[in-house]
Protein backbone atom coordinates (compact mmCIF):
# COMPACT_ATOMS: atom_id res chain seq x y z
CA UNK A 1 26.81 83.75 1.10
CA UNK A 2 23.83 85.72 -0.23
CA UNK A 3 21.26 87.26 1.94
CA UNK A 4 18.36 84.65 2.36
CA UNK A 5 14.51 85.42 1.65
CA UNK A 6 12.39 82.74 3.29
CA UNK A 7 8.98 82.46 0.91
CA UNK A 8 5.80 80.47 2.36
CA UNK A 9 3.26 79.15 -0.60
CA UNK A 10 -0.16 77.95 0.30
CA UNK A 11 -2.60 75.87 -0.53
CA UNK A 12 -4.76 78.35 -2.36
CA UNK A 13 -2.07 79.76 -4.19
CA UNK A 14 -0.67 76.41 -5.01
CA UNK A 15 -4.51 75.36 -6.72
CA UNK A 16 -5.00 78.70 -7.53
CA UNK A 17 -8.29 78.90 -5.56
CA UNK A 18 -9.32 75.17 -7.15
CA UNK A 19 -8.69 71.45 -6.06
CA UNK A 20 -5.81 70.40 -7.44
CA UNK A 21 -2.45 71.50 -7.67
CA UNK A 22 -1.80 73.66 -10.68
CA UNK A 23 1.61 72.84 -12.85
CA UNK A 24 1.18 76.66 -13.82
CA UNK A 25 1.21 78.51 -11.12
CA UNK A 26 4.44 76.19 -9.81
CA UNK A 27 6.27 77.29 -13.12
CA UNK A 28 5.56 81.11 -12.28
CA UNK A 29 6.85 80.32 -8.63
CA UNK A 30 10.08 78.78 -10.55
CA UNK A 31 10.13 81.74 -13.15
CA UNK A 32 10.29 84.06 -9.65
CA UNK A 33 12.95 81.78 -7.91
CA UNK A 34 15.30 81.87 -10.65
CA UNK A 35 15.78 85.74 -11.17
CA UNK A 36 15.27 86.28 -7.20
CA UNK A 37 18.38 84.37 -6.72
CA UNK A 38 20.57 86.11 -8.99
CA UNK A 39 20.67 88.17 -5.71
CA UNK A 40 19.14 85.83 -2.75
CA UNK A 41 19.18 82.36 -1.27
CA UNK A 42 16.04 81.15 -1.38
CA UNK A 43 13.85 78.65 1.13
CA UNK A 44 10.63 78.06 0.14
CA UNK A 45 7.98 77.00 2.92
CA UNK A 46 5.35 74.74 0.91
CA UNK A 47 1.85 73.16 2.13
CA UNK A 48 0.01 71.80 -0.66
CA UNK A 49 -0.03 68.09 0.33
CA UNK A 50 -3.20 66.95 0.68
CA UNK A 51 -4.15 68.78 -2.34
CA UNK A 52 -1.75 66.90 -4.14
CA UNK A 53 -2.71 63.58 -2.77
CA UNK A 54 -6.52 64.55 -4.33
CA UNK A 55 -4.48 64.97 -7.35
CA UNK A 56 -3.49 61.30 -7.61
CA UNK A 57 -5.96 59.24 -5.60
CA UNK A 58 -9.21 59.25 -3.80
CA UNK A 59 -8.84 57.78 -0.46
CA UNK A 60 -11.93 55.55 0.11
CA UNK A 61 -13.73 57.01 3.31
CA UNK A 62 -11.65 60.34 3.22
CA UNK A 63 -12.98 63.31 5.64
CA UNK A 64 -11.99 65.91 7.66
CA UNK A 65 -10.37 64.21 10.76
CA UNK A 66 -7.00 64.63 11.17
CA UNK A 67 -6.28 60.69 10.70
CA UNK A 68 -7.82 60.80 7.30
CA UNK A 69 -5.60 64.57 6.47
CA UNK A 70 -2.27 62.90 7.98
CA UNK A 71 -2.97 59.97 5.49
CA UNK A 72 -3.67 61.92 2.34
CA UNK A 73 -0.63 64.25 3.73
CA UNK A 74 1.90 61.02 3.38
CA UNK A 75 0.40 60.16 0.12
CA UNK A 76 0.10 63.76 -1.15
CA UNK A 77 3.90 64.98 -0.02
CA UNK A 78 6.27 63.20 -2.14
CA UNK A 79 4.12 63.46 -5.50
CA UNK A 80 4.23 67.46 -4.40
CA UNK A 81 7.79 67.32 -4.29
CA UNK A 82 8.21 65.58 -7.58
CA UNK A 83 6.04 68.57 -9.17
CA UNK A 84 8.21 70.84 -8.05
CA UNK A 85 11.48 68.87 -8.56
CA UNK A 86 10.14 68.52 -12.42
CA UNK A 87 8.86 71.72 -12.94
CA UNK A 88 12.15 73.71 -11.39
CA UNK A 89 14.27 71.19 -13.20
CA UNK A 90 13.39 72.87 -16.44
CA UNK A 91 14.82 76.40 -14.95
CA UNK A 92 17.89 74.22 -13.75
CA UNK A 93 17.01 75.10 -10.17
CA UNK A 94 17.73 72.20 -7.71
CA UNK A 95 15.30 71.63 -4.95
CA UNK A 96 15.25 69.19 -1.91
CA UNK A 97 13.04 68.26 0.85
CA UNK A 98 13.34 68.62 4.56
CA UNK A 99 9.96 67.49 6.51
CA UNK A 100 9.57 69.34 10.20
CA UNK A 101 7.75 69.51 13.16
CA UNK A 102 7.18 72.22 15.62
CA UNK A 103 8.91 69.92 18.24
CA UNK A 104 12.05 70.48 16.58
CA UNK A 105 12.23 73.81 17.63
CA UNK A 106 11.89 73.11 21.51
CA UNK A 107 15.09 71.18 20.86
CA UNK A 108 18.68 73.01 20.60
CA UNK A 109 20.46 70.10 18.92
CA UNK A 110 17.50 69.94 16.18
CA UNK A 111 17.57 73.49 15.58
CA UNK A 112 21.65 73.66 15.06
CA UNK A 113 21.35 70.58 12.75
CA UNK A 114 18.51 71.83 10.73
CA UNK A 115 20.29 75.52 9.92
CA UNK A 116 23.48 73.26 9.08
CA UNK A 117 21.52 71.26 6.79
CA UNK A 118 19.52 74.02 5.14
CA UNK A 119 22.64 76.41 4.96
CA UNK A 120 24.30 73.19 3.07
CA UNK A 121 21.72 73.18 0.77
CA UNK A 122 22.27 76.78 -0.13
CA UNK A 123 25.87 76.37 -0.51
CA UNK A 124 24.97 74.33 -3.16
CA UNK A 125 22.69 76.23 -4.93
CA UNK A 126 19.64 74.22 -3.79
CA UNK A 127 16.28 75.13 -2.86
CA UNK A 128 14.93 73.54 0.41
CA UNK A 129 11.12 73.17 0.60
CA UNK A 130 10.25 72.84 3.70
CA UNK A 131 6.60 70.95 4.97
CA UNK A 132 5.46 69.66 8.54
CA UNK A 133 6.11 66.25 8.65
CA UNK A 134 2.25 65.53 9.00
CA UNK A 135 2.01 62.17 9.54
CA UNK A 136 3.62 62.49 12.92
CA UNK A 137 2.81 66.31 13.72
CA UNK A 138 -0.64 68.13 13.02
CA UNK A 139 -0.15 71.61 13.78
CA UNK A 140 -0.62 72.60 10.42
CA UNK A 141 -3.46 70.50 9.54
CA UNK A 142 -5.09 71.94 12.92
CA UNK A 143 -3.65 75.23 13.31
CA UNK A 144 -2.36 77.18 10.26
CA UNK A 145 -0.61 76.36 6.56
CA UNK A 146 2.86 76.43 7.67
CA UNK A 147 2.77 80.13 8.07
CA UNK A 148 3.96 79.62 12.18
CA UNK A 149 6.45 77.42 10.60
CA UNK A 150 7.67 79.51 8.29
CA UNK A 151 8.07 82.31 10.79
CA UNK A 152 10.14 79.52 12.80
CA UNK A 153 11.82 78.28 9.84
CA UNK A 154 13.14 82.50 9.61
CA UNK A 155 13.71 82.56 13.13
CA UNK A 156 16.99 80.60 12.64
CA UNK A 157 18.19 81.59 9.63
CA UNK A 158 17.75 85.21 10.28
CA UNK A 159 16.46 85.77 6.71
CA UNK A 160 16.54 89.79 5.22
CA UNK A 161 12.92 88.81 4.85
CA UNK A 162 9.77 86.63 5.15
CA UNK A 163 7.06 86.68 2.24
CA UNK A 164 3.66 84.66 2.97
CA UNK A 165 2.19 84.14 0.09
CA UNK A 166 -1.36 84.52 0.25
CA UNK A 167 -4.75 84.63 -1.45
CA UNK A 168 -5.36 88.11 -0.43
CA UNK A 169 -3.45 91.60 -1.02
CA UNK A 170 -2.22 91.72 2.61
CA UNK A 171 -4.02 92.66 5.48
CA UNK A 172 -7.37 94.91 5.55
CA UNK A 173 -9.07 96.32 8.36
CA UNK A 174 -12.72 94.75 7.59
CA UNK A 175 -13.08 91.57 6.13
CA UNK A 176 -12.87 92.13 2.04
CA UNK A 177 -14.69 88.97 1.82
CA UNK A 178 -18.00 90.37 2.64
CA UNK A 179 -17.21 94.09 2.55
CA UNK A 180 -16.54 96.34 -0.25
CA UNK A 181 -15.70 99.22 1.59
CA UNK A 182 -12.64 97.08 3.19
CA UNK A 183 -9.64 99.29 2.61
CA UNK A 184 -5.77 97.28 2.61
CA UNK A 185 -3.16 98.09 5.94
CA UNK A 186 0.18 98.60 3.84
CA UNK A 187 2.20 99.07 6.97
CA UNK A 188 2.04 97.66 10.84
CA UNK A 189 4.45 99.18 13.12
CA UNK A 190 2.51 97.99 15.99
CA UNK A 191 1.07 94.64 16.13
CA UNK A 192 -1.32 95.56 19.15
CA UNK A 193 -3.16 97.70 16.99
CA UNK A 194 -4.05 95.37 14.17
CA UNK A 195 -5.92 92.31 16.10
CA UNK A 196 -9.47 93.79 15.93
CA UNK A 197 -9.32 93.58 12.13
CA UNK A 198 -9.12 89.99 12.04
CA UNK A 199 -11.90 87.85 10.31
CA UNK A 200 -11.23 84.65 9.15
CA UNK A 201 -12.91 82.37 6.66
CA UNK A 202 -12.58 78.65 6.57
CA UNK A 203 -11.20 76.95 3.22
CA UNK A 204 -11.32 73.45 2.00
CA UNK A 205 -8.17 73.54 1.33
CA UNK A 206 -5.81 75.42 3.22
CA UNK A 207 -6.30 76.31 6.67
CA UNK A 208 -4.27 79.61 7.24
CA UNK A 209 -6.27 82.26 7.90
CA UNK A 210 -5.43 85.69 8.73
CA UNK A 211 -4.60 85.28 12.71
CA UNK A 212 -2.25 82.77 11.86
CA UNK A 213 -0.55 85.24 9.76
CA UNK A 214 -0.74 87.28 12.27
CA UNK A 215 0.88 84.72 14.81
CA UNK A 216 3.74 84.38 12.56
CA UNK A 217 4.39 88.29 12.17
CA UNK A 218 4.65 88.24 16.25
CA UNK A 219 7.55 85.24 16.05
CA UNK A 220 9.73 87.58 12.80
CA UNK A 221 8.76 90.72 15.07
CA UNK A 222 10.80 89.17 18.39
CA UNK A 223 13.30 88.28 15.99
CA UNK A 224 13.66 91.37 13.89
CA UNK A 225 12.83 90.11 10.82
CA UNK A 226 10.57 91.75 8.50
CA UNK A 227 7.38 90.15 6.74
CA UNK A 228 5.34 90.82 3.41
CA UNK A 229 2.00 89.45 2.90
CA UNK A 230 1.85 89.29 -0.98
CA UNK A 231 -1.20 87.70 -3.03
CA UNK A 232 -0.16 84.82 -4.75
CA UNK A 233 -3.35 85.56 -7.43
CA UNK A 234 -1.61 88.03 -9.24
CA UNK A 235 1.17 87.17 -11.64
CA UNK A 236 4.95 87.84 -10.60
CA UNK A 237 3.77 88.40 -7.59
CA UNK A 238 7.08 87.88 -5.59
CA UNK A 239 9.17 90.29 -7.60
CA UNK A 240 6.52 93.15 -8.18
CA UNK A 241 6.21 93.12 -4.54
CA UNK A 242 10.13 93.64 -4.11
CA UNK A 243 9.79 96.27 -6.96
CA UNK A 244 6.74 97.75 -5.33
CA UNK A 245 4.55 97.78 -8.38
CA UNK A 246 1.88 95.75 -6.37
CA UNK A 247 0.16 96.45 -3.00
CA UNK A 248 0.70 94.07 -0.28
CA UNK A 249 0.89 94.39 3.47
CA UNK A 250 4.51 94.75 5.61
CA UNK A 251 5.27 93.89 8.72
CA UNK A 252 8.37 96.43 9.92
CA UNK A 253 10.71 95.10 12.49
């Protein structure tokens, strides 16, 4: 079997920085996928839910309580999937779906069953995406766009790498937000030393901000796996990040 790159996609990246899903910037994500596994398995870690379910419908008396989220999350999930099932399907690339929670990581018989199922999927050349199952969990509605998942999705498949896909080149030691003279962190060697240059910013669509990124780098660290934050803005961003032609930030074990 292949080596195995575990990717995480946002919710910014997903809308490109808008409301609604964009068809285009899931075609570019395919157009990566297909010439990334001429050499690696690939699992993709998607949110992007309830901006799909905004897509499609407008829940009468939507806001931002998690009751109203976990609804337009079980509306918005399988019409995501079906984007990205008909979008890869023109590349030929086979996905499938397999919904989580952070529970299922307390729990040694989940965890064995869930690398058996995802390592069956590679074996046969599909592509898990992998979402919180939010209409029973709410960590990432509360706490962080799947990037702690991700980094727990990594943690048992012992992936060459993890790649969160961001809106932002990696990280920076001011805020670049709301100062210009902001200057990018290509390498941390020592997570202790990087906590006083988090800012974040809230979104109204994705709720990963920079500590949870952070958070996540902590989990791949104990685990020695390495992680790229790569901005999902710029185009091919996946492979001229693994050919170096764009900056981004890494995390070395």
């Amino acid at each position: 079997m292949k080596e195995k790159i575990v990717i995480k996609i946002g919710t910014s990246t997903l809308t490109k920085g808008g409301k609604r899903i964009s068809y285009g910037k899931i075609e570019e994500i395919a157009k990566q996928c297909l010439e990334l596994k001429k050499d690696f398995d690939i699992v993709l870690v998607s949110s992007g839910a309830i901006a799909s379910a905004k897509q499609f419908i407008d829940l009468d008396g939507y806001n931002k309580n998690v009751d109203s989220k976990q609804a337009m999350a079980a509306i918005g999930q399988p019409k995501l999937l079906n984007i990205y099932d008909k979008v890869f399907n023109n590349f030929d690339l086979k996905v499938a779906q397999c919904l989580m929670t952070y529970r299922d990581f307390e729990n040694p018989s989940a965890i064995i069953n869930t690398k058996q199922t995802i390592l069956k999927l590679l074996e046969h050349s599909y592509i898990p995406i992998i979402n919180e199952n939010d209409t029973i969990a709410i960590e990432e509605i509360v706490l962080g766009d799947n990037d702690k998942l991700s980094a727990l999705v990594a943690s048992i498949l012992k992936p060459k790498l993890l790649i969160l896909i961001s809106d932002i080149d990696g990280l920076y030691d001011k805020n670049p937000h709301i100062n210009d003279k902001a200057s990018l962190i290509p390498v941390v060697s020592d997570l202790s030393d990087v906590y006083g240059y988090i800012t974040d910013l809230e979104s109204d669509l994705g709720t990963g901000g920079m500590y949870s990124k952070i958070e996540a780098a902590k989990i791949c660290k104990k685990n020695k796996i390495e992680m790229w934050i790569v901005n999902g803005k710029k185009d091919n961003f996946i492979i001229d990040a693994m050919g170096s032609k764009i900056n981004f930030t890494k995390f070395e074990v």
